[in-house]
N, C-alpha and C. Protein backbone atom coordinates (compact mmCIF):
# COMPACT_ATOMS: atom_id res chain seq x y z
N UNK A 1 47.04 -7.00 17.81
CA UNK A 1 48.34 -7.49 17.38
C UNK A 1 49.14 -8.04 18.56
N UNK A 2 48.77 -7.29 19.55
CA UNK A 2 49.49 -7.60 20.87
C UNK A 2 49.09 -9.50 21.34
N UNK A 3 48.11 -9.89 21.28
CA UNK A 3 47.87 -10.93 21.04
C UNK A 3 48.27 -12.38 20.55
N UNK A 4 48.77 -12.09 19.54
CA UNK A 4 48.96 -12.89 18.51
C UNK A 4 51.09 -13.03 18.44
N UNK A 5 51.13 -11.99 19.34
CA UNK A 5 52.86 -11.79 19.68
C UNK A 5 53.43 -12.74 20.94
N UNK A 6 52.30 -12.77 21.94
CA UNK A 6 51.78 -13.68 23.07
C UNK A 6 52.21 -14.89 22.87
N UNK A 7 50.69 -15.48 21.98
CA UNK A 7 50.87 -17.12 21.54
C UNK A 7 52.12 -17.52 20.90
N UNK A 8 52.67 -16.37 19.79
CA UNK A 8 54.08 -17.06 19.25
C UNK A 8 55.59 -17.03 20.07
N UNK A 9 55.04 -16.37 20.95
CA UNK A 9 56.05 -16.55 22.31
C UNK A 9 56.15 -17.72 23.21
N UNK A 10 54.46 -17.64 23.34
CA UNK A 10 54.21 -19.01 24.23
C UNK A 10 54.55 -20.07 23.52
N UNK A 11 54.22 -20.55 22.21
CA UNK A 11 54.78 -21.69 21.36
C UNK A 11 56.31 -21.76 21.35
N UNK A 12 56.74 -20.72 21.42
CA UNK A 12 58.30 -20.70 21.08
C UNK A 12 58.94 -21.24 22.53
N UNK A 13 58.20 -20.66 22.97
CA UNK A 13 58.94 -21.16 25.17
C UNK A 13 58.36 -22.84 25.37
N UNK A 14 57.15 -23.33 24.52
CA UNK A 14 56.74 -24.78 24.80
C UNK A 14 58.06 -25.44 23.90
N UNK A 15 58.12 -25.38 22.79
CA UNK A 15 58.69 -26.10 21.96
C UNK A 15 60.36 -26.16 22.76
N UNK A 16 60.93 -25.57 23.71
CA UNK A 16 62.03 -25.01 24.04
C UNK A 16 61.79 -26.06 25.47
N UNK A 17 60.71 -25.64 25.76
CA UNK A 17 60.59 -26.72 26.65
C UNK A 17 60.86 -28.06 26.84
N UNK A 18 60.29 -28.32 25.62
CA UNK A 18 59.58 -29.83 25.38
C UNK A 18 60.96 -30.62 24.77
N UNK A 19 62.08 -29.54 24.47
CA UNK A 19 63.27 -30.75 24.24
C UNK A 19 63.90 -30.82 25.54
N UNK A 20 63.69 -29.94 26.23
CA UNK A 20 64.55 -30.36 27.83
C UNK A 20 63.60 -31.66 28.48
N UNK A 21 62.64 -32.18 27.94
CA UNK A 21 61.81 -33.40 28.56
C UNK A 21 62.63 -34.26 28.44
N UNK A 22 62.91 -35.34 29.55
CA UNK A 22 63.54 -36.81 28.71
C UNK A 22 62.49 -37.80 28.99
N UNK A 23 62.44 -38.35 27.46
CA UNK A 23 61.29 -39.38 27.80
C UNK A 23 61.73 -40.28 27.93
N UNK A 24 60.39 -41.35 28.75
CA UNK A 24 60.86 -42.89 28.53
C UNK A 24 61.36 -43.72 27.73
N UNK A 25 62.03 -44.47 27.51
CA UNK A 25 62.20 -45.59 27.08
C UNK A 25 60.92 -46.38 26.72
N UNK A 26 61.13 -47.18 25.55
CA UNK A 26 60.02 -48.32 25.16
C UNK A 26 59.60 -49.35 26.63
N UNK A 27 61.11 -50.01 26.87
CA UNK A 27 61.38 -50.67 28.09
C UNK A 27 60.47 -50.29 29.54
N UNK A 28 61.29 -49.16 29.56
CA UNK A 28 60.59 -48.65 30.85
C UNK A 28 59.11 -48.31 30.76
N UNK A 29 58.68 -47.90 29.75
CA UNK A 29 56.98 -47.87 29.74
C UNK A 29 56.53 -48.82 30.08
N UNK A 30 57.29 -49.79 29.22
CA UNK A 30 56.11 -51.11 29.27
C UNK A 30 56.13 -51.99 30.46
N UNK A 31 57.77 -51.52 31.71
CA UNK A 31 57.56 -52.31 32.95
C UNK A 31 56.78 -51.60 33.79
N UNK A 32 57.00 -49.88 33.37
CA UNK A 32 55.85 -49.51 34.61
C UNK A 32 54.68 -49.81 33.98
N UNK A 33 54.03 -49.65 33.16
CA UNK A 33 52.88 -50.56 32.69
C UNK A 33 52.41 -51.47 33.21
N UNK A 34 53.29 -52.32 32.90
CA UNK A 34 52.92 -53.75 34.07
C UNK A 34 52.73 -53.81 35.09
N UNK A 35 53.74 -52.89 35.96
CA UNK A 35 53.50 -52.73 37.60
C UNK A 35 52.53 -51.86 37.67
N UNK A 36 51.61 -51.03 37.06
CA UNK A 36 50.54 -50.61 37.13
C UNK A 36 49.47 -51.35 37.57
N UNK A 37 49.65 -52.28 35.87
CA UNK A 37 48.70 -53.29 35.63
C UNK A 37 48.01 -54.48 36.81
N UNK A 38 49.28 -54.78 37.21
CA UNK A 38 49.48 -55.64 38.56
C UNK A 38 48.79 -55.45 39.47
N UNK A 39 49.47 -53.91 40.26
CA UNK A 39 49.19 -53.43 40.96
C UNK A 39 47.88 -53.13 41.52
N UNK A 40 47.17 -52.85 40.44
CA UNK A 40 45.91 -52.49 39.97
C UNK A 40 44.91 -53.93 40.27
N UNK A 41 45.43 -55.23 39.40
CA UNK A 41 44.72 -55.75 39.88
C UNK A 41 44.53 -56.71 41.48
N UNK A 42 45.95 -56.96 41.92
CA UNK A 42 46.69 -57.20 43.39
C UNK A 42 45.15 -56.30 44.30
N UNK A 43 45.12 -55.03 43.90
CA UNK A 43 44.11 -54.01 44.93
C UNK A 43 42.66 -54.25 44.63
N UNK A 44 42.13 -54.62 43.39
CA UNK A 44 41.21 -55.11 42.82
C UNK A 44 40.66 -56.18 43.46
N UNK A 45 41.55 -57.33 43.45
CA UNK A 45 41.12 -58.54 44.35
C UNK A 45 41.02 -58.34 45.73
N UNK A 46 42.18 -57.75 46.42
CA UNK A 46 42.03 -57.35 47.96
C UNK A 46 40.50 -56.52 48.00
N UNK A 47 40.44 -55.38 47.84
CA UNK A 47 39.21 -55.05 47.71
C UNK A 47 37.84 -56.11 47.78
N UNK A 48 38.00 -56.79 46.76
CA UNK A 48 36.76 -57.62 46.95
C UNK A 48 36.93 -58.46 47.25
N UNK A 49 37.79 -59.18 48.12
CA UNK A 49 37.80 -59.96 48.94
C UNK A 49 37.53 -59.31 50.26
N UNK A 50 37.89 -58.15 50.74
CA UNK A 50 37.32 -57.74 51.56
C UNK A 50 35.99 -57.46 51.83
N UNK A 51 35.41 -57.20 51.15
CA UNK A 51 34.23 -56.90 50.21
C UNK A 51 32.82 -58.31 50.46
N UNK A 52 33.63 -59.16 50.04
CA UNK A 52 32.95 -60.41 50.56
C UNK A 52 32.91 -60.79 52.09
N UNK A 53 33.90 -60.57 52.29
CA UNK A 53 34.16 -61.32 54.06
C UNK A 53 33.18 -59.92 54.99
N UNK A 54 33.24 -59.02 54.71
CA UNK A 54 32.65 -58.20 55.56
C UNK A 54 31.00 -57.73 54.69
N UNK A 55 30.37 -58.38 53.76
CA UNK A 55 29.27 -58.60 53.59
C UNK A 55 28.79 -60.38 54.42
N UNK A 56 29.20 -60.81 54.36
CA UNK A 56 28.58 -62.25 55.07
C UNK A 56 28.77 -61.67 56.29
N UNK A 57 29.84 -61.11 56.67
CA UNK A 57 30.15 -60.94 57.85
C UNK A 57 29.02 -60.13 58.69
N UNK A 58 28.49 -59.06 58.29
CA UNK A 58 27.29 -58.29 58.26
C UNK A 58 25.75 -59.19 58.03
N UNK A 59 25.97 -60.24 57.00
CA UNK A 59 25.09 -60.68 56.69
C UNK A 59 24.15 -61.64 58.12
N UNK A 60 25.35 -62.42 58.39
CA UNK A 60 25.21 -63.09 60.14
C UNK A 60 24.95 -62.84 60.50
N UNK A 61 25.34 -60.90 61.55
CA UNK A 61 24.89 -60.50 62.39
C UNK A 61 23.47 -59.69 61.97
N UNK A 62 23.02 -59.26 61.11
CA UNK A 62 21.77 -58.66 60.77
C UNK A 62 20.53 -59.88 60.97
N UNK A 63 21.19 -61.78 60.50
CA UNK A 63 20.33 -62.27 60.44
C UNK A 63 19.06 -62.54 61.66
């Protein structure tokens, strides 16, 4: 029984919780979204552009 007194405690302390959260905005999701998105690919390209220049670059000196 002791158990089962637990979880309806613990539910009762989440739910108590979960209104002190403030969530985002539609807005704000969807700009950090984007600057994710961006971001993400901005590092994507650097990456393999690096990626290229220091494979030829290797490629030369091995030849």
């Amino acid at each position: 029984m002791k158990i089962f007194g637990k979880i309806t405690n613990f539910i009762t302390e989440v739910k108590v919780e979960m209104q002190k959260v403030s969530w985002s905005t539609k807005d704000e999701l969807v700009g950090s979204t984007t600057v994710v998105i961006a971001s993400t690919l901005l590092l994507a390209m650097f990456i393999g552009m690096v990626d290229i220049v220091l494979s030829r670059f290797i490629g030369l000196i091995l030849r």
